[in-house]
C-alpha atoms as a PDB file:
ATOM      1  CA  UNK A   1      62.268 113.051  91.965  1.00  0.00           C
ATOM      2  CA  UNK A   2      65.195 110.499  91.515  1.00  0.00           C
ATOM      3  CA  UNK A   3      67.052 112.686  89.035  1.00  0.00           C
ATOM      4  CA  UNK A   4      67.004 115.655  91.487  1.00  0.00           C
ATOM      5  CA  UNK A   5      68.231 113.591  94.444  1.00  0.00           C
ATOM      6  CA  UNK A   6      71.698 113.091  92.853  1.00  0.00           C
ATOM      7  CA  UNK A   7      71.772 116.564  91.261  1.00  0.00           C
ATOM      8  CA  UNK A   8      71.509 118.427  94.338  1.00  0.00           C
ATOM      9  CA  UNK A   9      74.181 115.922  95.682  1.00  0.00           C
ATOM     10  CA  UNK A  10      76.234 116.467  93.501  1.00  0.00           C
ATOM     11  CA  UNK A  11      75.922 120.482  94.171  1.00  0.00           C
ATOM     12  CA  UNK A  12      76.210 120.252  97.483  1.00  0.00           C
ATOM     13  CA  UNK A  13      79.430 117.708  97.746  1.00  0.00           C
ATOM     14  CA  UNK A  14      80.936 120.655  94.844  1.00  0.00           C
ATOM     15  CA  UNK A  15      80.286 123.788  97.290  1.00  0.00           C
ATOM     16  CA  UNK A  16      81.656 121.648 100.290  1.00  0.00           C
ATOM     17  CA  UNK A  17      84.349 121.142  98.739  1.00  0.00           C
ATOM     18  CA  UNK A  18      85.570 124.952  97.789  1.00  0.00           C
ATOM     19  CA  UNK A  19      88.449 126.273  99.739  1.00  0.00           C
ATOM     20  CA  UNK A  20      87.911 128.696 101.650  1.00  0.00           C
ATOM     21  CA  UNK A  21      90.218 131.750 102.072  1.00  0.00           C
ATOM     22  CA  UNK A  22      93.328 131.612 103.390  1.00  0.00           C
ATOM     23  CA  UNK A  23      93.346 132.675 106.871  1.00  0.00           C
ATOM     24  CA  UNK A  24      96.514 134.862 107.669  1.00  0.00           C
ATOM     25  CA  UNK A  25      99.378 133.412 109.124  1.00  0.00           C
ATOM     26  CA  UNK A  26     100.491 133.796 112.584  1.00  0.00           C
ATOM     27  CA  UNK A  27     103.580 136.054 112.322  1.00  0.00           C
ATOM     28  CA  UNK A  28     104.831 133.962 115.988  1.00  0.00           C
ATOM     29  CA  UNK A  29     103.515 130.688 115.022  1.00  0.00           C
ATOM     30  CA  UNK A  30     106.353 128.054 114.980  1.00  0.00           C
ATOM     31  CA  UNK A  31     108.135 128.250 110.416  1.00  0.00           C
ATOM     32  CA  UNK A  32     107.843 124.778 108.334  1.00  0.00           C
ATOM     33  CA  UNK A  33     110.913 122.388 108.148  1.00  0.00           C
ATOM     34  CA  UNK A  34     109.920 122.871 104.056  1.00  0.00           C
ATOM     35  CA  UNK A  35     110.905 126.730 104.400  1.00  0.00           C
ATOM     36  CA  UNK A  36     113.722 126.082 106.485  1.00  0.00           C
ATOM     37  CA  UNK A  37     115.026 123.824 103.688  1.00  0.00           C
ATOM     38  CA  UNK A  38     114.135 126.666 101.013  1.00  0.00           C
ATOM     39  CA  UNK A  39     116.460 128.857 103.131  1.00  0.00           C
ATOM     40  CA  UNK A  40     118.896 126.677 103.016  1.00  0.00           C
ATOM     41  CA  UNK A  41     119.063 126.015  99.879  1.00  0.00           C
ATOM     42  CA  UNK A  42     119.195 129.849  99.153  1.00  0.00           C
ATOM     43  CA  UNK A  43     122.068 130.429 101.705  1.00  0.00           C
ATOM     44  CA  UNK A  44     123.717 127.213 103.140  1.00  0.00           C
ATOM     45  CA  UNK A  45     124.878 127.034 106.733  1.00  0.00           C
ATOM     46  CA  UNK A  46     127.422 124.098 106.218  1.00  0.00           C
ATOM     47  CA  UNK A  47     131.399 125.062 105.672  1.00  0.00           C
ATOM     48  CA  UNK A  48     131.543 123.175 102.162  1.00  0.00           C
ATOM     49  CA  UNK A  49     133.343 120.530 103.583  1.00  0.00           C
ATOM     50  CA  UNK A  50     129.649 118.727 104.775  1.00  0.00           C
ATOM     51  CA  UNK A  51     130.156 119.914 108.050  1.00  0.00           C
ATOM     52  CA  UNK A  52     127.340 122.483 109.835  1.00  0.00           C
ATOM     53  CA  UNK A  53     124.435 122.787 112.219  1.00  0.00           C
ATOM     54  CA  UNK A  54     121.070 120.909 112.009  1.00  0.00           C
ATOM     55  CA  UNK A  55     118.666 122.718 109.790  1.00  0.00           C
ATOM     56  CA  UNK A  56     116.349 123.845 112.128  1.00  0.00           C
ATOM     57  CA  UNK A  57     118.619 124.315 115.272  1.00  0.00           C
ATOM     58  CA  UNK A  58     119.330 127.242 117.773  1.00  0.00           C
ATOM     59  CA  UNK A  59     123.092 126.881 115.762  1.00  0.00           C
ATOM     60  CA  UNK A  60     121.653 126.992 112.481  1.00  0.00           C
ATOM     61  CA  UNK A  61     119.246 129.840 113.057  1.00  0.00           C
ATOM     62  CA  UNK A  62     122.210 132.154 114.783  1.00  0.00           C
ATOM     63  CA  UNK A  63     124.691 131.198 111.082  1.00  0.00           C
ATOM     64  CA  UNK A  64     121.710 132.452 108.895  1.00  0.00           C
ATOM     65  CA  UNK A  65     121.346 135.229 110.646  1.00  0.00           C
ATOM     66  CA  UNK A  66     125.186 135.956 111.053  1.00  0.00           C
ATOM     67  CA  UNK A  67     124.905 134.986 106.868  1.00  0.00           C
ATOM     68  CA  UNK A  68     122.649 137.540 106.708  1.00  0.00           C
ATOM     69  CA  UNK A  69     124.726 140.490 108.146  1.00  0.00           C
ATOM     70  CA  UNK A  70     121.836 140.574 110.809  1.00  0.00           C
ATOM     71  CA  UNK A  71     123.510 139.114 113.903  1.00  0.00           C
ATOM     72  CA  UNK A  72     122.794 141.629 116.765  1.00  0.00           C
ATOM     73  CA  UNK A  73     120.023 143.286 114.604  1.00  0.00           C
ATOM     74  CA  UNK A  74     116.716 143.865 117.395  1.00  0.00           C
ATOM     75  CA  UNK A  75     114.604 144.108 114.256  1.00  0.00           C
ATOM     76  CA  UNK A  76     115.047 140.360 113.793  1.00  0.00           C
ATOM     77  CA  UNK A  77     112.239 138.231 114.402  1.00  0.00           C
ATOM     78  CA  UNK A  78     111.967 135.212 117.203  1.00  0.00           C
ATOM     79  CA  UNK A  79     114.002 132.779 115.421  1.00  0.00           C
ATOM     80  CA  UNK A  80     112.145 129.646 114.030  1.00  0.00           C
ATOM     81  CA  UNK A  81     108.589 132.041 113.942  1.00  0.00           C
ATOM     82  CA  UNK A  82     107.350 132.793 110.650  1.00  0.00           C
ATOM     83  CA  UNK A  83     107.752 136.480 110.783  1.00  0.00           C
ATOM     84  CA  UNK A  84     111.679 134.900 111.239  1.00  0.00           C
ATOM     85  CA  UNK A  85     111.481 132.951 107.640  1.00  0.00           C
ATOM     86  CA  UNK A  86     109.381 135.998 106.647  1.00  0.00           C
ATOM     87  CA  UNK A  87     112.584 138.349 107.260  1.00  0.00           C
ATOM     88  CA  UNK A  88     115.269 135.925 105.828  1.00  0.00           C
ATOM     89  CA  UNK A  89     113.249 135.497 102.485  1.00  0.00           C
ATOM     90  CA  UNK A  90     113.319 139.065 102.473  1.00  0.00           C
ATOM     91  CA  UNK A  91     116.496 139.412 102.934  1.00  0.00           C
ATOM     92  CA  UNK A  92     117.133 136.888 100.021  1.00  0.00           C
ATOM     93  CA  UNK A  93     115.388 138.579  97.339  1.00  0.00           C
END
């Protein structure tokens, strides 16, 4: 009885500890500062002199899109949401 005790312990700690599957994403849920910096990596907002908008700001959103070509586009997302990164990664690639 002593070896099964730390057997099934053992089994049960393992299944607890599976992920579970990834729930989907809320397309209006606020994007990650770790995408934003993805983005801006891919297309910079600054003028190459070190000058440009917070990463993450009303300012920085509006250059991206204007980077974009997008800028007055009604297709484009709520700016900051996920289905916003969603569009500009899609526009990237």
């Amino acid at each position: 009885m002593t070896r099964i005790l730390p057997i099934t312990l053992a089994t049960l700690l393992m299944a607890c500890s599976e992920q579970t599957p990834e729930q989907s994403i809320d397309p209006n849920a606020p994007c990650d500062e770790a995408r934003f910096e993805q983005i801006e990596a891919s297309i910079t907002s600054g003028d190459g002199a070190g000058h440009g908008p917070d990463i993450g700001s009303g300012e920085w959103f509006s250059v991206i899109t204007f980077r974009l070509g997008e800028r007055g586009n009604p297709d484009v997302p709520d700016a900051g949401s996920n289905a916003w990164c969603d569009f500009v990664e899609a526009r990237l690639n």
